[in-house]
C-alpha atoms as a PDB file:
ATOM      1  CA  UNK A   1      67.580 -71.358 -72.163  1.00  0.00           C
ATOM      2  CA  UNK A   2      68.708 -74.223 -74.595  1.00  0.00           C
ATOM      3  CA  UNK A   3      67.158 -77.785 -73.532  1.00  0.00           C
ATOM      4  CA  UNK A   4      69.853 -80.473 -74.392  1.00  0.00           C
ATOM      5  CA  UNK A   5      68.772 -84.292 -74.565  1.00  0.00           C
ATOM      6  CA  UNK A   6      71.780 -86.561 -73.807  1.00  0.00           C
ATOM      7  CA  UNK A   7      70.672 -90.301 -74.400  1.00  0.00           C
ATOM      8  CA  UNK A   8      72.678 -93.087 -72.575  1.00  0.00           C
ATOM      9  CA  UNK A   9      73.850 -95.945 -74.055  1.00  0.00           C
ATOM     10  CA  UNK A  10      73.913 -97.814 -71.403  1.00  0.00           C
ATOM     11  CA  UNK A  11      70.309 -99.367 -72.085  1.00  0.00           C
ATOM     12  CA  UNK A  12      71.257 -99.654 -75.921  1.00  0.00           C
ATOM     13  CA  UNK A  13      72.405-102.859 -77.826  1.00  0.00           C
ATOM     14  CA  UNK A  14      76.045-102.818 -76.572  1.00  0.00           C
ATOM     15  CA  UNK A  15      77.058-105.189 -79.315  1.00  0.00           C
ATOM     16  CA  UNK A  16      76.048-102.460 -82.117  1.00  0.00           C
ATOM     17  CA  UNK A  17      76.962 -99.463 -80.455  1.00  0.00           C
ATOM     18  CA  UNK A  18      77.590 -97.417 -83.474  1.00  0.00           C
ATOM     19  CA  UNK A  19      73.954 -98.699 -84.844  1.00  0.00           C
ATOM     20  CA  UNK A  20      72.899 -97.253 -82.187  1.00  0.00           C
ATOM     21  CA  UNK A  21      74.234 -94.320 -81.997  1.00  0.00           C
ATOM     22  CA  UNK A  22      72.824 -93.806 -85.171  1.00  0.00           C
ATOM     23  CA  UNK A  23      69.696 -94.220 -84.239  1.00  0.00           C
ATOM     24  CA  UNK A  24      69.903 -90.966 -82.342  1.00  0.00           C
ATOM     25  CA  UNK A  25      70.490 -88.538 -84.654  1.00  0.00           C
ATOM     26  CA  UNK A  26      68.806 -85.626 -83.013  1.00  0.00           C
ATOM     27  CA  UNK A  27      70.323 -86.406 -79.919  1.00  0.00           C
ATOM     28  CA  UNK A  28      72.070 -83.068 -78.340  1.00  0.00           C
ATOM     29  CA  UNK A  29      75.456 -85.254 -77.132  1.00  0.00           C
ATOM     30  CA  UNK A  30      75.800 -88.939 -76.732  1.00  0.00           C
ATOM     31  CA  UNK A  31      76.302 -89.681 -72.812  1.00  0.00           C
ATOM     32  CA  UNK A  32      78.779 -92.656 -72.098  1.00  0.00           C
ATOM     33  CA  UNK A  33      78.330 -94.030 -68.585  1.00  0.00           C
ATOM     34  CA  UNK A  34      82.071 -95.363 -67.730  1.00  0.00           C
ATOM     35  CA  UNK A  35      81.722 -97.681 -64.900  1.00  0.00           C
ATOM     36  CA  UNK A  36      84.902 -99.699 -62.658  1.00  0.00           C
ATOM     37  CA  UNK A  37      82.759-101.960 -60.135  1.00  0.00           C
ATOM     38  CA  UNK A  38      84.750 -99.783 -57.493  1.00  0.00           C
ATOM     39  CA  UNK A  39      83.297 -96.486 -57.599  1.00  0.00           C
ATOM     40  CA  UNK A  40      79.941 -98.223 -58.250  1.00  0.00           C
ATOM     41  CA  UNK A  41      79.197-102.067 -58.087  1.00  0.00           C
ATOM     42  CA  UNK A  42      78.574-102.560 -61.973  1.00  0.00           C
ATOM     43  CA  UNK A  43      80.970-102.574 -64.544  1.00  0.00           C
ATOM     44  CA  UNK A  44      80.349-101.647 -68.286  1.00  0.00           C
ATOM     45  CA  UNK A  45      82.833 -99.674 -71.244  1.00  0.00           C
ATOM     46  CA  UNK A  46      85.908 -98.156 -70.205  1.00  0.00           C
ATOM     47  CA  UNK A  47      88.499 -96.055 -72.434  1.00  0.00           C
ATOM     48  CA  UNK A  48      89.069 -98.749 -75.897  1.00  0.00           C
ATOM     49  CA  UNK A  49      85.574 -98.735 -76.434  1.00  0.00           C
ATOM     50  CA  UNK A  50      85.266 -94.734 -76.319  1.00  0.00           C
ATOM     51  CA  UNK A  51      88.292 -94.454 -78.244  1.00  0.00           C
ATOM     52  CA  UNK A  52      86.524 -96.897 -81.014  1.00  0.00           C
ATOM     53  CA  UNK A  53      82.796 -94.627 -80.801  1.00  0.00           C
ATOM     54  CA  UNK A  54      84.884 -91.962 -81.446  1.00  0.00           C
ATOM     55  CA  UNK A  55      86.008 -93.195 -84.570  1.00  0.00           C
ATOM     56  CA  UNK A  56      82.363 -94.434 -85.380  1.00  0.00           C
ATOM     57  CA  UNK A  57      80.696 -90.782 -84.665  1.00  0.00           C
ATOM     58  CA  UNK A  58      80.807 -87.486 -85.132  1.00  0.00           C
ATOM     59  CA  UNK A  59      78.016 -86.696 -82.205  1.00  0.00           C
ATOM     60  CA  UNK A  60      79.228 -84.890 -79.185  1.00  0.00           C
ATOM     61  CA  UNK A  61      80.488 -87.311 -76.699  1.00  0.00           C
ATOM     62  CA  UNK A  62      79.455 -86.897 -73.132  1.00  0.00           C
ATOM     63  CA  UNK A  63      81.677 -88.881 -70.626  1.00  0.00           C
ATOM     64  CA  UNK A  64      80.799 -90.253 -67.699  1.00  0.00           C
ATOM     65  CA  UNK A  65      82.958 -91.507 -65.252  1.00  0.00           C
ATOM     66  CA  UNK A  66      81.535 -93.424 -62.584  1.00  0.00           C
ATOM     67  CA  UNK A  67      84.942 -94.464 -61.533  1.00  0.00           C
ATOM     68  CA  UNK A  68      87.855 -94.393 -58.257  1.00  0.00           C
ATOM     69  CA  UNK A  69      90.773 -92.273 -58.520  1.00  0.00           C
ATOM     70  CA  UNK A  70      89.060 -89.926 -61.396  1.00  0.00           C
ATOM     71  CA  UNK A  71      92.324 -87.669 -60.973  1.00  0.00           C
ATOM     72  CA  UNK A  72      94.579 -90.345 -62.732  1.00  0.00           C
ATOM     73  CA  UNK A  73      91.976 -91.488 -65.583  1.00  0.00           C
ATOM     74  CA  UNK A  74      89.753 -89.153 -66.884  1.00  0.00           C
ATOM     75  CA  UNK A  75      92.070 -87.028 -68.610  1.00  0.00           C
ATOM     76  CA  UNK A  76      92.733 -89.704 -71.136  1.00  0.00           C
ATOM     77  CA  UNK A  77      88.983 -89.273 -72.212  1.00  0.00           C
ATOM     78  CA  UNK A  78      89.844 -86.028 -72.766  1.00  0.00           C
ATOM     79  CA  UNK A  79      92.987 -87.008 -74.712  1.00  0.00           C
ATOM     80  CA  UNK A  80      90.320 -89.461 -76.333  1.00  0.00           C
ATOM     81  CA  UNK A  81      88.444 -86.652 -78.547  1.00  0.00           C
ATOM     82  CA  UNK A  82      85.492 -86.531 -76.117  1.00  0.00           C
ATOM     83  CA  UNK A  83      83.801 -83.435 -75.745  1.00  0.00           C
ATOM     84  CA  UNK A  84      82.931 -83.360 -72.459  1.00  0.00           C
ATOM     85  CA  UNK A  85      84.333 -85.441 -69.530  1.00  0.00           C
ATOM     86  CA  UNK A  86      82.440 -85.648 -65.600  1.00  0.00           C
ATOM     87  CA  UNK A  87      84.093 -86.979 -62.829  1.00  0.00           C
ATOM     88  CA  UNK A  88      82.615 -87.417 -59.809  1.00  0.00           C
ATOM     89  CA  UNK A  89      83.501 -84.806 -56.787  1.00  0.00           C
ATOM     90  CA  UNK A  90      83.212 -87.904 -54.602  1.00  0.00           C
ATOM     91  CA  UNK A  91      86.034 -89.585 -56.156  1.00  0.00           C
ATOM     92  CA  UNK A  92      88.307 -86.798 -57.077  1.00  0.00           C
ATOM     93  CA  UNK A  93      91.400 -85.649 -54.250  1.00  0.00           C
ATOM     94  CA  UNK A  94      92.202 -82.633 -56.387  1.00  0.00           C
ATOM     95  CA  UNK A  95      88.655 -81.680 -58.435  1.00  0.00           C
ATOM     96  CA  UNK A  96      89.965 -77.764 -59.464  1.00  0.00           C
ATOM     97  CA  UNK A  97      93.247 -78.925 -60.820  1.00  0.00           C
ATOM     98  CA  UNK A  98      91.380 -82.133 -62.417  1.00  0.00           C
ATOM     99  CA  UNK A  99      88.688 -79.654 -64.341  1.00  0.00           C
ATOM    100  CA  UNK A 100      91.389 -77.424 -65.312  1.00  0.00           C
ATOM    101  CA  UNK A 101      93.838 -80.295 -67.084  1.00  0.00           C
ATOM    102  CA  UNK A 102      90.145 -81.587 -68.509  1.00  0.00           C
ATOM    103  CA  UNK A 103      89.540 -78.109 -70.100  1.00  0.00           C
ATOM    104  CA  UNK A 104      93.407 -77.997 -70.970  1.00  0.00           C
ATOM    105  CA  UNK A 105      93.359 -81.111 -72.890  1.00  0.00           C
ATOM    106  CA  UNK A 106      90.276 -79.313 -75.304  1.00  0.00           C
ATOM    107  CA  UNK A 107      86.960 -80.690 -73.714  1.00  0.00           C
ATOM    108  CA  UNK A 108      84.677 -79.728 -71.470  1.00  0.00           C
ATOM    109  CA  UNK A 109      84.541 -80.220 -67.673  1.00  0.00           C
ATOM    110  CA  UNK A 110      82.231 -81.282 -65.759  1.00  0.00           C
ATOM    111  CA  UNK A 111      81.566 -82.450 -62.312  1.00  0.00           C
ATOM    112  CA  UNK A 112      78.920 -84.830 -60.947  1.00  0.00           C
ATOM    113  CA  UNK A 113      77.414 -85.430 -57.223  1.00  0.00           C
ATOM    114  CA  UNK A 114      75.165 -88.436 -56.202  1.00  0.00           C
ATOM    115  CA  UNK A 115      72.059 -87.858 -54.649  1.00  0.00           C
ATOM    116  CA  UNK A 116      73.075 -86.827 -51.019  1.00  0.00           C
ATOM    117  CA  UNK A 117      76.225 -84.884 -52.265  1.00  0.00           C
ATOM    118  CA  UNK A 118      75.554 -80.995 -51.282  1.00  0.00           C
ATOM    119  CA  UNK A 119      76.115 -78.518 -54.111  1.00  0.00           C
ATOM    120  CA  UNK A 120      77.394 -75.770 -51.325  1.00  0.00           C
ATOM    121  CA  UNK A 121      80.569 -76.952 -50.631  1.00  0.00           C
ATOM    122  CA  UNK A 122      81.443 -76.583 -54.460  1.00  0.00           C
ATOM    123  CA  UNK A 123      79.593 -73.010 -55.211  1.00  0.00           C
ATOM    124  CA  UNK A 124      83.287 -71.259 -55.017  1.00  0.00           C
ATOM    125  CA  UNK A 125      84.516 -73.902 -58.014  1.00  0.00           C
ATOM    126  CA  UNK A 126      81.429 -73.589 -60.380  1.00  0.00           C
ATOM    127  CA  UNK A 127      83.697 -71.238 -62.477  1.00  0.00           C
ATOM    128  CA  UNK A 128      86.529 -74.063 -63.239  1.00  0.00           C
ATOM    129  CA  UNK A 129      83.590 -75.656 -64.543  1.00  0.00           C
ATOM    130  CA  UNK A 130      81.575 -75.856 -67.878  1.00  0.00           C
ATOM    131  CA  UNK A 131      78.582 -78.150 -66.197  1.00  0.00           C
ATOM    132  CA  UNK A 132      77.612 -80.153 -63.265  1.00  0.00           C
ATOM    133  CA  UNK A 133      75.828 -83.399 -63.126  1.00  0.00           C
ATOM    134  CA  UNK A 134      72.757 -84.157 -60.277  1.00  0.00           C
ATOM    135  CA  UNK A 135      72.706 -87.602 -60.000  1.00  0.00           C
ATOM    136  CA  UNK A 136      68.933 -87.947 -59.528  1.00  0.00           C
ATOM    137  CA  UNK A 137      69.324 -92.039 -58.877  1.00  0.00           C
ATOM    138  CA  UNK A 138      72.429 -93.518 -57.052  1.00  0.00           C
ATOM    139  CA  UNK A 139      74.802 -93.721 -59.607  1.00  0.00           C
ATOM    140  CA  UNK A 140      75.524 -97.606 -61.186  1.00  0.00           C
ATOM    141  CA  UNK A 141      72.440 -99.039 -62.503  1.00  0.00           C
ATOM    142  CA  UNK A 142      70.149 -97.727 -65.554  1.00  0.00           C
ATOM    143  CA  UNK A 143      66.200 -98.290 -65.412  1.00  0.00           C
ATOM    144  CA  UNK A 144      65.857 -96.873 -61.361  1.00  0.00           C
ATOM    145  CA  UNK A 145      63.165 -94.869 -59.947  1.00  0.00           C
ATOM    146  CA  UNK A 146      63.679 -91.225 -60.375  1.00  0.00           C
ATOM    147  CA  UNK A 147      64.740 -89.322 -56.767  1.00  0.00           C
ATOM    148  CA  UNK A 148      62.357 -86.138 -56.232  1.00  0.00           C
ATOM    149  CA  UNK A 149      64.422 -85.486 -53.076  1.00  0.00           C
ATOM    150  CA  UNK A 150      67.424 -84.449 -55.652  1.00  0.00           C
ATOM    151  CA  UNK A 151      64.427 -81.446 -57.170  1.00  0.00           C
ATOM    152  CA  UNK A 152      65.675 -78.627 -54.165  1.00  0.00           C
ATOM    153  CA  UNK A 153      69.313 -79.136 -55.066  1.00  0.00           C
ATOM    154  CA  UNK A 154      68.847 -78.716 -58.790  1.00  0.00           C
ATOM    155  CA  UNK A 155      67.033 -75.315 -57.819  1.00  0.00           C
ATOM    156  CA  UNK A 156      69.909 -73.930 -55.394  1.00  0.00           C
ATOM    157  CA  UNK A 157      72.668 -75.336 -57.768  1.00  0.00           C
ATOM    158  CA  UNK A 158      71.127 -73.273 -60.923  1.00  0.00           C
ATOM    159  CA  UNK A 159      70.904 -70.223 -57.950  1.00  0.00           C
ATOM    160  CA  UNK A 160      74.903 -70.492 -57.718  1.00  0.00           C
ATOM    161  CA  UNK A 161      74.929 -71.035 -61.471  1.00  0.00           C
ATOM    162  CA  UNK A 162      73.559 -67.730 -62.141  1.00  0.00           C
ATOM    163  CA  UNK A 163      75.520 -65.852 -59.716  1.00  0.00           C
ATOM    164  CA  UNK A 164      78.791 -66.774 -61.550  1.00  0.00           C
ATOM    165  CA  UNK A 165      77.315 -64.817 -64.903  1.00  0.00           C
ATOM    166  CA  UNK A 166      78.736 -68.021 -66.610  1.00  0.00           C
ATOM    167  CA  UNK A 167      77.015 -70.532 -69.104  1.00  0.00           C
ATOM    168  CA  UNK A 168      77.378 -73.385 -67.361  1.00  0.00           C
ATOM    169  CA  UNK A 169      75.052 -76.237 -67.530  1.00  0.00           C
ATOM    170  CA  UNK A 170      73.261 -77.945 -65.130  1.00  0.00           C
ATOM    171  CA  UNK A 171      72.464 -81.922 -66.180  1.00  0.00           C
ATOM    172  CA  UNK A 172      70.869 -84.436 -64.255  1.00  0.00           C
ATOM    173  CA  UNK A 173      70.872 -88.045 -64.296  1.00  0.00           C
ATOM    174  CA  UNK A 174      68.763 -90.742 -63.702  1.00  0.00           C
ATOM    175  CA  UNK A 175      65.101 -91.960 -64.192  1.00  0.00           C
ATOM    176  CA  UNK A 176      64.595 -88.914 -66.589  1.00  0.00           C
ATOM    177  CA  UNK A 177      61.436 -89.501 -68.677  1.00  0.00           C
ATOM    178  CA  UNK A 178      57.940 -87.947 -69.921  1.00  0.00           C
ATOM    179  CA  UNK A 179      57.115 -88.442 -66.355  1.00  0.00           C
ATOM    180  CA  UNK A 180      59.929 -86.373 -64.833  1.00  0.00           C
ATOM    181  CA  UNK A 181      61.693 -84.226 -67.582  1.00  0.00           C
ATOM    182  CA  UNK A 182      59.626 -80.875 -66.619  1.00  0.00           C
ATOM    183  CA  UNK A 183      59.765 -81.242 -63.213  1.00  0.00           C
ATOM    184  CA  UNK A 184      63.653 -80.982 -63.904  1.00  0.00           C
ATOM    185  CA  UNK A 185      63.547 -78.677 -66.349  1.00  0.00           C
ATOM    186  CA  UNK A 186      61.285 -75.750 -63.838  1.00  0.00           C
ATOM    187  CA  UNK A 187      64.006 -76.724 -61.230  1.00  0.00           C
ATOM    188  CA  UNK A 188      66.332 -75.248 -63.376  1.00  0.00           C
ATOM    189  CA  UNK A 189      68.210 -78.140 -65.388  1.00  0.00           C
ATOM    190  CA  UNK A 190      69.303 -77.066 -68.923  1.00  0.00           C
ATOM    191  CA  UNK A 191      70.686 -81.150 -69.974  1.00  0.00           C
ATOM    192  CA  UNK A 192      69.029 -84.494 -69.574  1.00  0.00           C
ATOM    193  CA  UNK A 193      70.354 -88.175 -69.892  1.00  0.00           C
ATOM    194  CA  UNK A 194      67.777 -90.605 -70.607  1.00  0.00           C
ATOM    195  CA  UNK A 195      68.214 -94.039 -71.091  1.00  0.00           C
ATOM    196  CA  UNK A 196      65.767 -96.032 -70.574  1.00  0.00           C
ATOM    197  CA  UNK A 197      63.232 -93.795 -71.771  1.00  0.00           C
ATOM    198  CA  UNK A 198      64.875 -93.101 -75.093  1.00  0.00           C
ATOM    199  CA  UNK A 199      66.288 -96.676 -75.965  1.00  0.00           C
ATOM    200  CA  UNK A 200      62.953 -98.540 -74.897  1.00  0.00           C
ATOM    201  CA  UNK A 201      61.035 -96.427 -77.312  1.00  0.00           C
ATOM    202  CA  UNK A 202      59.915 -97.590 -80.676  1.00  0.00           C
ATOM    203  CA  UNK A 203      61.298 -94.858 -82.347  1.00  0.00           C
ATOM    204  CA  UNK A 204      64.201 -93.686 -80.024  1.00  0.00           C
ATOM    205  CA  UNK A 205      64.618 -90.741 -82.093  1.00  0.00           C
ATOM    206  CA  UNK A 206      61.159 -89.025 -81.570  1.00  0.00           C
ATOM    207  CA  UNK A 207      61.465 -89.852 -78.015  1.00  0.00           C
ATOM    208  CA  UNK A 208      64.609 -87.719 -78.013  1.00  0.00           C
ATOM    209  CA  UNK A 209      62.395 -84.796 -79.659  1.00  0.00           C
ATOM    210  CA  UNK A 210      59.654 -85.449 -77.339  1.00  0.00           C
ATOM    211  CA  UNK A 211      61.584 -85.498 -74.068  1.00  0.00           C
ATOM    212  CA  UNK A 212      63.227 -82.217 -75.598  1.00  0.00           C
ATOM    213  CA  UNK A 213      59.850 -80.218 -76.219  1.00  0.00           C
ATOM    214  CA  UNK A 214      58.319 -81.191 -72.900  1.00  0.00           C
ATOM    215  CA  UNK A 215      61.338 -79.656 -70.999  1.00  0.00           C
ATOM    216  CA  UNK A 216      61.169 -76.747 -73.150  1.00  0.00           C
ATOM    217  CA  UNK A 217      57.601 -76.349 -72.812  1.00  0.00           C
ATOM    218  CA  UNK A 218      57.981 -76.662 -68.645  1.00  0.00           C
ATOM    219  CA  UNK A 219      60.489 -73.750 -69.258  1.00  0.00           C
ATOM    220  CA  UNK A 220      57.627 -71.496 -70.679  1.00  0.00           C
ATOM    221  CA  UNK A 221      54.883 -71.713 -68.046  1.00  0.00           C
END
């Protein structure tokens, strides 16, 4: 199984974004956290500032959307030239027809659930769906304490994964680091945003190699 490191920006310089981005360059995807201070109570980049990265890079661009009424935005990401775009089941009316106009529109779909979001519910969907996003924090803030709690539902959400014969990957979210990244990875999660832990680093680079040989080495034992 392929371990995928996804740093957030969110703990970056936001006023050189395309520095550093470039600092990165081993990175797996770039993961954009797109936040409306409705969905959750911060507010950072929304869709001008995607559409200028994406003239900046040529790195896979991995959407976020922390944001209300997903069904109505996040196909303009799409439309954008990201790769992949999550919205959150929470805030999605219509989360099957929203994945399918995603995938429509040439990027991947993906779905994301907070902490005390089951996976259950969902299993029946997993095949509209190229990944889903844990949320192993509660989504809004970078730099919080990592939830063990979320560890069962990674588990029984790769479970579902595998009974749909499908590639479809399983990130989580949230206060991944050294620390954390193989207890994630023996769970059964395949992508990993790290913020924090990549952009604090002297060398944010071999951090992204590091974090990415510990989960594949918690994938051997």
């Amino acid at each position: 199984m392929a371990m995928r490191i996804t740093p957030s920006i969110l703990n970056a310089d936001l006023s050189n974004l395309g520095g550093e981005i470039a600092r990165i360059p081993s990175a797996d995807a770039v993961h954009l956290d797109v936040m409306d201070n409705h969905f959750v109570p911060n507010l950072t980049l929304g869709l001008p500032v995607v559409e200028s990265i994406r003239k900046q890079t040529d790195q896979f661009l991995d959407i976020h959307l922390m944001i209300a009424d997903a069904d109505r935005w996040a196909p303009a990401y799409a439309e954008a030239g990201a790769e992949s775009v999550t919205f959150h089941v929470e805030a999605s009316n219509a989360p099957i027809r929203l994945a399918r106009e995603i995938r429509a529109l040439g990027a991947r779909a993906s779905m994301a659930l907070k902490p005390a979001t089951p996976i259950e519910p969902y299993a029946d969907m997993l095949t509209e769906l190229d990944m889903v996003l844990l949320m192993t924090v509660e989504p809004g803030f970078g730099g919080q304490k990592f939830l063990d709690l979320v560890l069962p539902k990674i588990r029984r959400t790769r479970e579902l994964v595998k009974r749909t014969g499908q590639d479809i990957w399983v990130q989580v979210d949230g206060g991944v680091s050294l620390e954390t990244i193989e207890r994630c990875a023996e769970a059964g999660a395949d992508t990993f945003v790290a913020g924090s832990a990549v952009y604090r680093a002297d060398d944010p680079d071999v951090m992204v190699n590091d974090l990415r040989t510990r989960a594949v080495a918690a994938c051997q034992h």
